[in-house]
N, C-alpha and C. Protein backbone atom coordinates (compact mmCIF):
# COMPACT_ATOMS: atom_id res chain seq x y z
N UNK A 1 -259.40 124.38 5.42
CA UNK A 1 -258.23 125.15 5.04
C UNK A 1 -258.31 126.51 5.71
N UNK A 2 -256.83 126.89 6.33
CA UNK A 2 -257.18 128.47 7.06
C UNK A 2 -256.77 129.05 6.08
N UNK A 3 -256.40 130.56 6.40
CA UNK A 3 -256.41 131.38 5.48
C UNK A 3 -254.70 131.11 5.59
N UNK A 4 -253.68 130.51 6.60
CA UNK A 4 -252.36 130.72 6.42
C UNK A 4 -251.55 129.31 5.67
N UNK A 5 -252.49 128.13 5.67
CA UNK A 5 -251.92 126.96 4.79
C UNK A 5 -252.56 127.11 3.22
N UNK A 6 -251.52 126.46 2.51
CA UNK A 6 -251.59 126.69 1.11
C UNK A 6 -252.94 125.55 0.74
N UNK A 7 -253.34 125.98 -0.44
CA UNK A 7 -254.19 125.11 -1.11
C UNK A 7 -253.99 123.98 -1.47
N UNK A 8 -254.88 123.10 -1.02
CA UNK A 8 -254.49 121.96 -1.33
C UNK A 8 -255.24 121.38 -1.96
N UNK A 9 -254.00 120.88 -3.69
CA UNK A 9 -254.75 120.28 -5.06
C UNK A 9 -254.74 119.23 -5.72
N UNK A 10 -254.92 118.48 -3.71
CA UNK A 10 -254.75 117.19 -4.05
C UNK A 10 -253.55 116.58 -4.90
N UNK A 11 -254.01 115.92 -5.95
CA UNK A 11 -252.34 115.02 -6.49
C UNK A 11 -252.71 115.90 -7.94
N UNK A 12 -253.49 116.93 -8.03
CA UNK A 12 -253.64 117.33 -9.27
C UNK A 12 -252.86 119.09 -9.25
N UNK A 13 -251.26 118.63 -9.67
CA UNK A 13 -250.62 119.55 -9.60
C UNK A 13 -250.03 120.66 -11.10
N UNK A 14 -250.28 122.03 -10.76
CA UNK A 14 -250.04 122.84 -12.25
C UNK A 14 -249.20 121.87 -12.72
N UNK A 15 -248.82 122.13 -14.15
CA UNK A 15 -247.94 121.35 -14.96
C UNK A 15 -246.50 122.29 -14.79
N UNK A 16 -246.80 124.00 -14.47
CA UNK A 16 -245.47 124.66 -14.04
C UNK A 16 -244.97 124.00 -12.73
N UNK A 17 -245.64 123.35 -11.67
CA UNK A 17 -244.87 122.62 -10.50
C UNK A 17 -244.73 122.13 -10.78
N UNK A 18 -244.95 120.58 -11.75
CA UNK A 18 -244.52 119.65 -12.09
C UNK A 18 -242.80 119.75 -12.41
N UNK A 19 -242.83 120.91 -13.80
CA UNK A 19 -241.72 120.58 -14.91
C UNK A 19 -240.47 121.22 -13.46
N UNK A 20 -241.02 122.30 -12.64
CA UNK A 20 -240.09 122.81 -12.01
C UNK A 20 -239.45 121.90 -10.77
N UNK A 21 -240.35 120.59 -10.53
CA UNK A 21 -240.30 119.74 -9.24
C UNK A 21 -239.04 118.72 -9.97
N UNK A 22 -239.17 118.39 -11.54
CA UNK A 22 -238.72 117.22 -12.00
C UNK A 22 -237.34 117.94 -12.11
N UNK A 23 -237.47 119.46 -12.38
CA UNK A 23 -235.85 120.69 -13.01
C UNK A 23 -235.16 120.23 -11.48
N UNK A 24 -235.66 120.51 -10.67
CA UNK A 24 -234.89 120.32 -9.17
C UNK A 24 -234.27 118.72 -8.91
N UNK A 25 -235.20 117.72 -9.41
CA UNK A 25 -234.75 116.55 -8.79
C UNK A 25 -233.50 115.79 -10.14
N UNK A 26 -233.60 116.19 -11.38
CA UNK A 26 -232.69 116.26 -12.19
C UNK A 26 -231.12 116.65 -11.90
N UNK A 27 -231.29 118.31 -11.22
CA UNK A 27 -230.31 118.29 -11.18
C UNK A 27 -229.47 118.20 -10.10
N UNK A 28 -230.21 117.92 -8.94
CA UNK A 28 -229.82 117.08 -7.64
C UNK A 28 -229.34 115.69 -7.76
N UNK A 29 -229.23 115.39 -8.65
CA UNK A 29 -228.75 113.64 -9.03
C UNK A 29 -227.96 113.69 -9.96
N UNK A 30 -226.93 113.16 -10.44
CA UNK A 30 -225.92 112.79 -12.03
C UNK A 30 -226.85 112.16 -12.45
N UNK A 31 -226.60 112.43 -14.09
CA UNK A 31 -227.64 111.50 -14.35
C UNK A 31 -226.71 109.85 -15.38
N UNK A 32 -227.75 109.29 -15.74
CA UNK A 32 -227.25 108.17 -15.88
C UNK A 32 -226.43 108.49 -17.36
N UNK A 33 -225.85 107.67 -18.09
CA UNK A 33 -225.03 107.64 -19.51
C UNK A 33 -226.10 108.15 -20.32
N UNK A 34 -227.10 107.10 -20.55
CA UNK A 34 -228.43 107.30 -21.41
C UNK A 34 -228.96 108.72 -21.34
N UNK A 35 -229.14 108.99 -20.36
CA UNK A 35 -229.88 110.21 -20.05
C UNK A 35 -228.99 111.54 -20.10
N UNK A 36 -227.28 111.22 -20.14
CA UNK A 36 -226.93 112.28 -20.22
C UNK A 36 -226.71 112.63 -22.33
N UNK A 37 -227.14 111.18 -22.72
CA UNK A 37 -226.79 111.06 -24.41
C UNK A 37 -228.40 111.73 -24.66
N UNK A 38 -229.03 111.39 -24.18
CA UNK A 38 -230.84 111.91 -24.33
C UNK A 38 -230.33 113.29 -24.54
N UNK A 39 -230.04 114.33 -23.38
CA UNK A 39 -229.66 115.62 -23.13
C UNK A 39 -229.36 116.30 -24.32
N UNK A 40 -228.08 115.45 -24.40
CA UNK A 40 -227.18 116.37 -25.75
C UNK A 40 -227.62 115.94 -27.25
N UNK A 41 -228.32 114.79 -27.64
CA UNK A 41 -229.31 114.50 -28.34
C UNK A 41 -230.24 115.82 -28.70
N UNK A 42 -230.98 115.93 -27.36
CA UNK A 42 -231.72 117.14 -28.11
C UNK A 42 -231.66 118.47 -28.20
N UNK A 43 -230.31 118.45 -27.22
CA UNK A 43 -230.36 119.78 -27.53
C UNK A 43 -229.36 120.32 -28.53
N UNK A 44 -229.07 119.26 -29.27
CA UNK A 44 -228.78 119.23 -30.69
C UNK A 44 -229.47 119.30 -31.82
N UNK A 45 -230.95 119.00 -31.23
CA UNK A 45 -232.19 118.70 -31.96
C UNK A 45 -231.86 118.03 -33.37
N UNK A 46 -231.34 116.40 -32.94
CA UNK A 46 -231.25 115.38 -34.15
C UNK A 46 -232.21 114.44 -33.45
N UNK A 47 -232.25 113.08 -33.92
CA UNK A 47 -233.01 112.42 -34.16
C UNK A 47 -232.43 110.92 -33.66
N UNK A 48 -232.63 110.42 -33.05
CA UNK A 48 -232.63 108.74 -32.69
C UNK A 48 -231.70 108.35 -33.48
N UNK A 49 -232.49 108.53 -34.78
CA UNK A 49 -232.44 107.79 -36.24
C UNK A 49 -230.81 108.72 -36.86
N UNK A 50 -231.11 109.65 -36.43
CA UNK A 50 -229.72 110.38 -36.96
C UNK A 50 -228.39 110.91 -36.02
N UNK A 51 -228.94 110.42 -34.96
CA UNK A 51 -227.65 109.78 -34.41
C UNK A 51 -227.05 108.49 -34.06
N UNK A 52 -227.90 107.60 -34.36
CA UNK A 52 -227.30 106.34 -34.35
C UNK A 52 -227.00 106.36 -35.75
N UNK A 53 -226.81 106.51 -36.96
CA UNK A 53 -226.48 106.91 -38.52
C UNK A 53 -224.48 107.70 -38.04
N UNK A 54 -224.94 108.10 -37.16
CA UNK A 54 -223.61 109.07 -36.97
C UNK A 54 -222.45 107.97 -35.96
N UNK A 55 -222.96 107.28 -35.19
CA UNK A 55 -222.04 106.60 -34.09
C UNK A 55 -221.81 105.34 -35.24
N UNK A 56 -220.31 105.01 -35.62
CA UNK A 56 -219.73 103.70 -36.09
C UNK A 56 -219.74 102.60 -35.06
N UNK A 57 -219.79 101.57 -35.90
CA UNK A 57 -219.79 99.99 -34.65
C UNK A 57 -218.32 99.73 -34.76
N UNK A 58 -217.97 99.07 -33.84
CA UNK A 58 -216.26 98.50 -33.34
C UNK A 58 -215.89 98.33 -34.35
N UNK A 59 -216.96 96.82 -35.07
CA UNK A 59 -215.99 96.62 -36.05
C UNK A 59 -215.66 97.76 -37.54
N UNK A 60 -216.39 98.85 -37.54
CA UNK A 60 -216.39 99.67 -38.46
C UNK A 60 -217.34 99.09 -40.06
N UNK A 61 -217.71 98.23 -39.51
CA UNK A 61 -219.36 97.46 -40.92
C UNK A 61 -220.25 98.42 -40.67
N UNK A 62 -220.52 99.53 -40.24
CA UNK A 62 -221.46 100.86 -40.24
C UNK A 62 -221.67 101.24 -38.89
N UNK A 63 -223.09 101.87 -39.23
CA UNK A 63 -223.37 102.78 -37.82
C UNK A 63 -224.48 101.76 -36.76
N UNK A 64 -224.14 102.35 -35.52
CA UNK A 64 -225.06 101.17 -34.93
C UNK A 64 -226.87 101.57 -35.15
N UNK A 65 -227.19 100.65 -34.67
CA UNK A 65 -229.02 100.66 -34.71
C UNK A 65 -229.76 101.83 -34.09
N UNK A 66 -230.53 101.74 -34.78
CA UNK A 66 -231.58 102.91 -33.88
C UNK A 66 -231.99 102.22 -32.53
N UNK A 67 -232.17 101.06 -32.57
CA UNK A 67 -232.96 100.01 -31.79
C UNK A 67 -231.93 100.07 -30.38
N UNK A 68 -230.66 99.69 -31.15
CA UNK A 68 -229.31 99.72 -29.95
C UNK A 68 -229.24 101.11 -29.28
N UNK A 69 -229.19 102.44 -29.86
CA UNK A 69 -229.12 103.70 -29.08
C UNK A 69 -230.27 103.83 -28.44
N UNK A 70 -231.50 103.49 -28.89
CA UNK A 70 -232.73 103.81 -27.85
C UNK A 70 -232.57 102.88 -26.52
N UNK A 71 -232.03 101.63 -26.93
CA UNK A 71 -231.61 101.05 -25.64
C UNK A 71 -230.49 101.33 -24.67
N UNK A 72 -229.45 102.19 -25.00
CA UNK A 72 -228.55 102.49 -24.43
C UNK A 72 -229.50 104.30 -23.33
N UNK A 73 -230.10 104.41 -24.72
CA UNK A 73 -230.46 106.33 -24.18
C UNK A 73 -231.65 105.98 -22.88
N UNK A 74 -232.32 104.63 -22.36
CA UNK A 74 -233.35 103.86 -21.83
C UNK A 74 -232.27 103.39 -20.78
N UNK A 75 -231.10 103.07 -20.67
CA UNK A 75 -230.35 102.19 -19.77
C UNK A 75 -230.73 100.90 -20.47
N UNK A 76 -230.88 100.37 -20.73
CA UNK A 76 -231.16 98.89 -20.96
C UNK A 76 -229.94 98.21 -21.30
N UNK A 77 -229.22 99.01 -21.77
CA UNK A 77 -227.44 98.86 -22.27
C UNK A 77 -226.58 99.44 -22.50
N UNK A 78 -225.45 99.30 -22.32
CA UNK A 78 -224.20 99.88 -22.21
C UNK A 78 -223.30 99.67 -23.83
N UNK A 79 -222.45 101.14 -23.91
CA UNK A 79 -221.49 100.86 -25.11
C UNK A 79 -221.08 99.86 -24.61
N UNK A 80 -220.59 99.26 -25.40
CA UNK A 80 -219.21 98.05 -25.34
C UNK A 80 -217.93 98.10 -25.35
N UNK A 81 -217.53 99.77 -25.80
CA UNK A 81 -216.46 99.60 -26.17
C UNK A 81 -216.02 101.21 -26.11
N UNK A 82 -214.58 101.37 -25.69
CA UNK A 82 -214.15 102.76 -25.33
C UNK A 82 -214.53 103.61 -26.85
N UNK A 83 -214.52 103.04 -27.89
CA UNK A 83 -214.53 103.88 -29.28
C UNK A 83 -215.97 104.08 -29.17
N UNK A 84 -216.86 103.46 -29.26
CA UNK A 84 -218.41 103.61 -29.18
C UNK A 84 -218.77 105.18 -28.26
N UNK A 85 -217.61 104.83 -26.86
CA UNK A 85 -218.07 106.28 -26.35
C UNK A 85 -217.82 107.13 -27.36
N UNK A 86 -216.33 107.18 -27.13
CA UNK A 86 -215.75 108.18 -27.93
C UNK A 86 -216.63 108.71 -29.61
N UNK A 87 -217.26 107.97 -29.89
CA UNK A 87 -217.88 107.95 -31.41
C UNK A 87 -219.33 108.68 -30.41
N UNK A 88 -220.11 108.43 -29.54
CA UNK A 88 -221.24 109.51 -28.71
C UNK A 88 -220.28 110.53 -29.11
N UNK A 89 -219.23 110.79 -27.99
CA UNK A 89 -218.96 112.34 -27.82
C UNK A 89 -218.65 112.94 -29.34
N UNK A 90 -218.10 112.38 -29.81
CA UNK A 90 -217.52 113.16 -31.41
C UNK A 90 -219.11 113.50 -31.87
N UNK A 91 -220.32 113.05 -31.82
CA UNK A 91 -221.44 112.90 -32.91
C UNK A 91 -222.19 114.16 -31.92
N UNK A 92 -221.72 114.03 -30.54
CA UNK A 92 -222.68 115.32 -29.71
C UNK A 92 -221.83 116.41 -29.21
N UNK A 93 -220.60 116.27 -29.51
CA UNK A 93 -219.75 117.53 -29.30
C UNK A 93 -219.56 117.40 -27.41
N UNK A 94 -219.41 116.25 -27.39
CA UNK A 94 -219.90 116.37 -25.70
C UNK A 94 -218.48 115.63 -25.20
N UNK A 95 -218.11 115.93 -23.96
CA UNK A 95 -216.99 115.66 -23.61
C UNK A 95 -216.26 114.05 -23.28
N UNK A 96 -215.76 113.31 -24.24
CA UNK A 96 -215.67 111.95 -23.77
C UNK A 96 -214.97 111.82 -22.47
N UNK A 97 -214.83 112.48 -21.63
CA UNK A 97 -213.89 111.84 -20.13
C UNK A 97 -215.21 111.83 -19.31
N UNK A 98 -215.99 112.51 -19.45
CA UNK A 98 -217.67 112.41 -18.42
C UNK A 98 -218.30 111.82 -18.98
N UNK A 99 -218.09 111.31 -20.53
CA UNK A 99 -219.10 110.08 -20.81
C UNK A 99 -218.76 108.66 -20.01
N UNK A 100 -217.49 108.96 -20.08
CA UNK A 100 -216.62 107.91 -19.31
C UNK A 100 -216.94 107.44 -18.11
N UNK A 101 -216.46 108.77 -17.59
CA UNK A 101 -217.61 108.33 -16.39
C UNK A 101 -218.75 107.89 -15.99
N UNK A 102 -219.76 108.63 -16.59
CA UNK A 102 -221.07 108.10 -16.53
C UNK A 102 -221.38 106.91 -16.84
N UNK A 103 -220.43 106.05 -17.95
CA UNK A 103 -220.63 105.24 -18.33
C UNK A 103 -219.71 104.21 -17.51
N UNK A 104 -219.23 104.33 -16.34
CA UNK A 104 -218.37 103.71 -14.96
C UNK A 104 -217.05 102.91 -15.86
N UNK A 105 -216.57 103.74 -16.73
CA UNK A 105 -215.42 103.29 -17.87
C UNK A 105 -214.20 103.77 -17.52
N UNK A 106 -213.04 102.87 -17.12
CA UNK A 106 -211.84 103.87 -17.19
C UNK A 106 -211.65 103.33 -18.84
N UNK A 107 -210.96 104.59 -19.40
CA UNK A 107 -210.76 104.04 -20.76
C UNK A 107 -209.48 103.52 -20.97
N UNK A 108 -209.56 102.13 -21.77
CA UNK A 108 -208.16 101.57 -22.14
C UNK A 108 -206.83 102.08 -21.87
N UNK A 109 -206.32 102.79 -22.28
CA UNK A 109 -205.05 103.91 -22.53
C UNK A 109 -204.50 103.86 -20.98
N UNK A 110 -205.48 104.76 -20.33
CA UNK A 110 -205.42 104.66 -19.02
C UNK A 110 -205.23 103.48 -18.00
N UNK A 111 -205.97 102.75 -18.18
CA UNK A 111 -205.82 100.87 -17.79
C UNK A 111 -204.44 100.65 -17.23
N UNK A 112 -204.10 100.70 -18.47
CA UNK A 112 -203.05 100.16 -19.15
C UNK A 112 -201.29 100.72 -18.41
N UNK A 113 -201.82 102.33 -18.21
CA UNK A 113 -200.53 103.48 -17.21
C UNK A 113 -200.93 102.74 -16.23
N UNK A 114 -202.08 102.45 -15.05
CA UNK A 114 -202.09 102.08 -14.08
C UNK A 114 -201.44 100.93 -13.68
N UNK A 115 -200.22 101.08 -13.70
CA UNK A 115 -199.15 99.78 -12.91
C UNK A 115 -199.05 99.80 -11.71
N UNK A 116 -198.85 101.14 -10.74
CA UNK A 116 -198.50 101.43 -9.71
C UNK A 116 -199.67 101.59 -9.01
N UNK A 117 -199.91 100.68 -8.06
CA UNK A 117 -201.36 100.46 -7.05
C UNK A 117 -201.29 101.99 -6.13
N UNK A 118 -200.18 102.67 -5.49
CA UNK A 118 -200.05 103.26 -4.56
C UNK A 118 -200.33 104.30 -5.69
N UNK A 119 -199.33 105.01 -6.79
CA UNK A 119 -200.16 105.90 -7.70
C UNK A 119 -201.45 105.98 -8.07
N UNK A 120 -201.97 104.85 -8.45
CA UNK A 120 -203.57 104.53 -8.73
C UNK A 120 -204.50 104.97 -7.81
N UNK A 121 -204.18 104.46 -6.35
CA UNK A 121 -205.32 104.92 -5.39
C UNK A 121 -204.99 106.17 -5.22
N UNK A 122 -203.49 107.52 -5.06
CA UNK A 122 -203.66 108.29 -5.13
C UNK A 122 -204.56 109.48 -5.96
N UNK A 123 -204.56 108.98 -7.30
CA UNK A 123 -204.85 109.59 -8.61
C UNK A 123 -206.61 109.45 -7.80
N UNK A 124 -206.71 108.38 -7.70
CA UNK A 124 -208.40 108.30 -7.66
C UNK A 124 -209.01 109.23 -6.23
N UNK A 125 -207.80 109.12 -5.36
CA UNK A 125 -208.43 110.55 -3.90
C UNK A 125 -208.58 111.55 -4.61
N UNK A 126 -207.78 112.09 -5.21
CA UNK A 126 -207.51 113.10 -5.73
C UNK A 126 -208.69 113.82 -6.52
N UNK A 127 -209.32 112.59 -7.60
CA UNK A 127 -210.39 112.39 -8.49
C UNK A 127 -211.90 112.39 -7.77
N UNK A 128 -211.67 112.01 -6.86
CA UNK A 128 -212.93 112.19 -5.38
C UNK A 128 -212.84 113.28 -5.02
N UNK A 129 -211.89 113.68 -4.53
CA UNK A 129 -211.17 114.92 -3.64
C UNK A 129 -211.94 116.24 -3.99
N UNK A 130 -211.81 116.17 -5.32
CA UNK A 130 -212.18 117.24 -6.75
C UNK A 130 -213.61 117.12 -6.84
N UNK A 131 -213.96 115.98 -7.07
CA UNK A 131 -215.79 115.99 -7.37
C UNK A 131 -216.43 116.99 -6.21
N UNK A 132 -215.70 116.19 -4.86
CA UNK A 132 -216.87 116.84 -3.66
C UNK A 132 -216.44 118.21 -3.18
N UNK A 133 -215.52 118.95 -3.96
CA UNK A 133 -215.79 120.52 -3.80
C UNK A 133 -216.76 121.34 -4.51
């Protein structure tokens, strides 16, 4: 090692480069549905257990599983259903049109206006157009 290259510590790196290597590659990427419900999860500071208590199931027979949100907050699965988002965002105060997204959902309502193919693909340049500024 000269005196002008950095030290090298091997694969055994501070834990401040670590958290600051993972802060950079986080927010260089969207993150997935799960991971954006993880987010607002804690920085709500509730509980697995007390937010799946808070999200209702379709059919409205209660709240879904702890078992089901850890699998959704993991990717392993997807809501099922536009209300399920909508029941995330209401329980995390978090915006349902970017859960939407994240969760690659146009929601029902919307579906449904889309008659016009030539409107449709406009709406969606537009919706691109916007992201990449």
């Amino acid at each position: 090692m000269t005196e002008d290259s950095p030290p090298d510590y091997g694969n055994q790196r501070s834990a401040e480069a670590r958290i600051s290597l993972d802060a950079k590659d986080m927010t260089a990427r969207t993150p997935t549905l799960g991971q954006a419900i993880v987010a607002a999860r804690k920085a709500k500071g509730i509980s697995q257990k007390d937010l799946a208590a808070a999200v209702q199931k379709d059919d409205g027979t209660g709240p879904i599983s702890p078992q089901y949100l850890n699998d959704i907050e993991h990717d392993r699965r997807s809501p099922t259903s536009d209300q399920l988002i909508r029941e995330f965002a209401k329980a995390l105060d978090a915006d349902e049109d970017y859960l939407f997204v994240l969760a690659g959902k146009i929601p029902d309502e919307v579906r449904r206006e889309a008659k016009d193919p030539a409107t449709v693909a406009q709406a969606f340049r537009a919706f691109r157009r916007n992201l990449s500024q």
